[in-house]
C-alpha atoms as a PDB file:
ATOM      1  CA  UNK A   1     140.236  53.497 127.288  1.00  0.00           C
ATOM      2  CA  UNK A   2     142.771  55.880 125.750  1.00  0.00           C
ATOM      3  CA  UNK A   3     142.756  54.021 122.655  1.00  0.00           C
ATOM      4  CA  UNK A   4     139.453  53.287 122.101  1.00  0.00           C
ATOM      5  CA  UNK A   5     139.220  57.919 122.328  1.00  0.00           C
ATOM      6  CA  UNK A   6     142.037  57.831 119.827  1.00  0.00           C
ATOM      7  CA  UNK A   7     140.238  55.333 117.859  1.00  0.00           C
ATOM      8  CA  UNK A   8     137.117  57.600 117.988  1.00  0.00           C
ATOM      9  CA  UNK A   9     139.044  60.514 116.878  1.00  0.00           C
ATOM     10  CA  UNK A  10     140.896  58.994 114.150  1.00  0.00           C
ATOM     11  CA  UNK A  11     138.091  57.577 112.412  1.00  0.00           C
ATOM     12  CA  UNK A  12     135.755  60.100 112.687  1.00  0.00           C
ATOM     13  CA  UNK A  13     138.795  62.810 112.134  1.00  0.00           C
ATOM     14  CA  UNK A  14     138.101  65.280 115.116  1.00  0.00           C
ATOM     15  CA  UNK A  15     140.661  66.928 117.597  1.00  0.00           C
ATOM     16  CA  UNK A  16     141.701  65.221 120.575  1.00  0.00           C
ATOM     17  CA  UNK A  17     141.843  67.371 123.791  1.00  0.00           C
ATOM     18  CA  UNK A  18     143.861  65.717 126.512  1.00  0.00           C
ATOM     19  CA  UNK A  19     146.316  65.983 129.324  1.00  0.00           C
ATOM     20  CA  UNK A  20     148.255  63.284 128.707  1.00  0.00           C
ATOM     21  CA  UNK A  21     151.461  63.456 127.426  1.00  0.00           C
ATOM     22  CA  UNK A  22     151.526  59.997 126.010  1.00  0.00           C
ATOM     23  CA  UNK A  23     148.261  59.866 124.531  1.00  0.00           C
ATOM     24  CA  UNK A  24     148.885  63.411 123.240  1.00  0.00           C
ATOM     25  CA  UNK A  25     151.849  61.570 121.791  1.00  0.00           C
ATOM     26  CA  UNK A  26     150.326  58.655 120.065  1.00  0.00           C
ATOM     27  CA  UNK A  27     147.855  60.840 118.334  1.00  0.00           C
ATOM     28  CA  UNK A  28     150.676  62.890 116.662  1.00  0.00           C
ATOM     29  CA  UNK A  29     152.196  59.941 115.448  1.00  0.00           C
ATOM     30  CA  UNK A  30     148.446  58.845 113.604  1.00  0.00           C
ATOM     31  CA  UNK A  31     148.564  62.581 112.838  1.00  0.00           C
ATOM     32  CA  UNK A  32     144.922  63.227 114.798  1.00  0.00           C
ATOM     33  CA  UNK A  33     145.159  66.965 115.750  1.00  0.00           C
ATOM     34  CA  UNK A  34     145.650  67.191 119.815  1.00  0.00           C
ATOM     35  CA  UNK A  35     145.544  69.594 122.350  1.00  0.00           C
ATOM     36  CA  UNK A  36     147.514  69.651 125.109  1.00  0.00           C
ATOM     37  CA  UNK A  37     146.286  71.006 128.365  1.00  0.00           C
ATOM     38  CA  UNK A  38     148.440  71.787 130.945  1.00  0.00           C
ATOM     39  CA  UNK A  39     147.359  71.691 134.461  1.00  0.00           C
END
């Protein structure tokens, strides 16, 4: 499922809010902008 969100915000280029470090991660890499919350 976490792709499929990074997918989303890739191709439609909007911020990613997550708590998860990897996903938070993977979306640096395809240089979607991400928020980290920390809980």
């Amino acid at each position: 499922m976490d792709a499929l969100h990074l997918a989303i915000a890739f191709s439609y280029e909007i911020s990613l809010i997550t708590a998860d470090e990897g996903l938070a991660a993977s979306a640096k890499v395809l240089g979607v902008p991400v928020q980290i919350l920390r809980l």
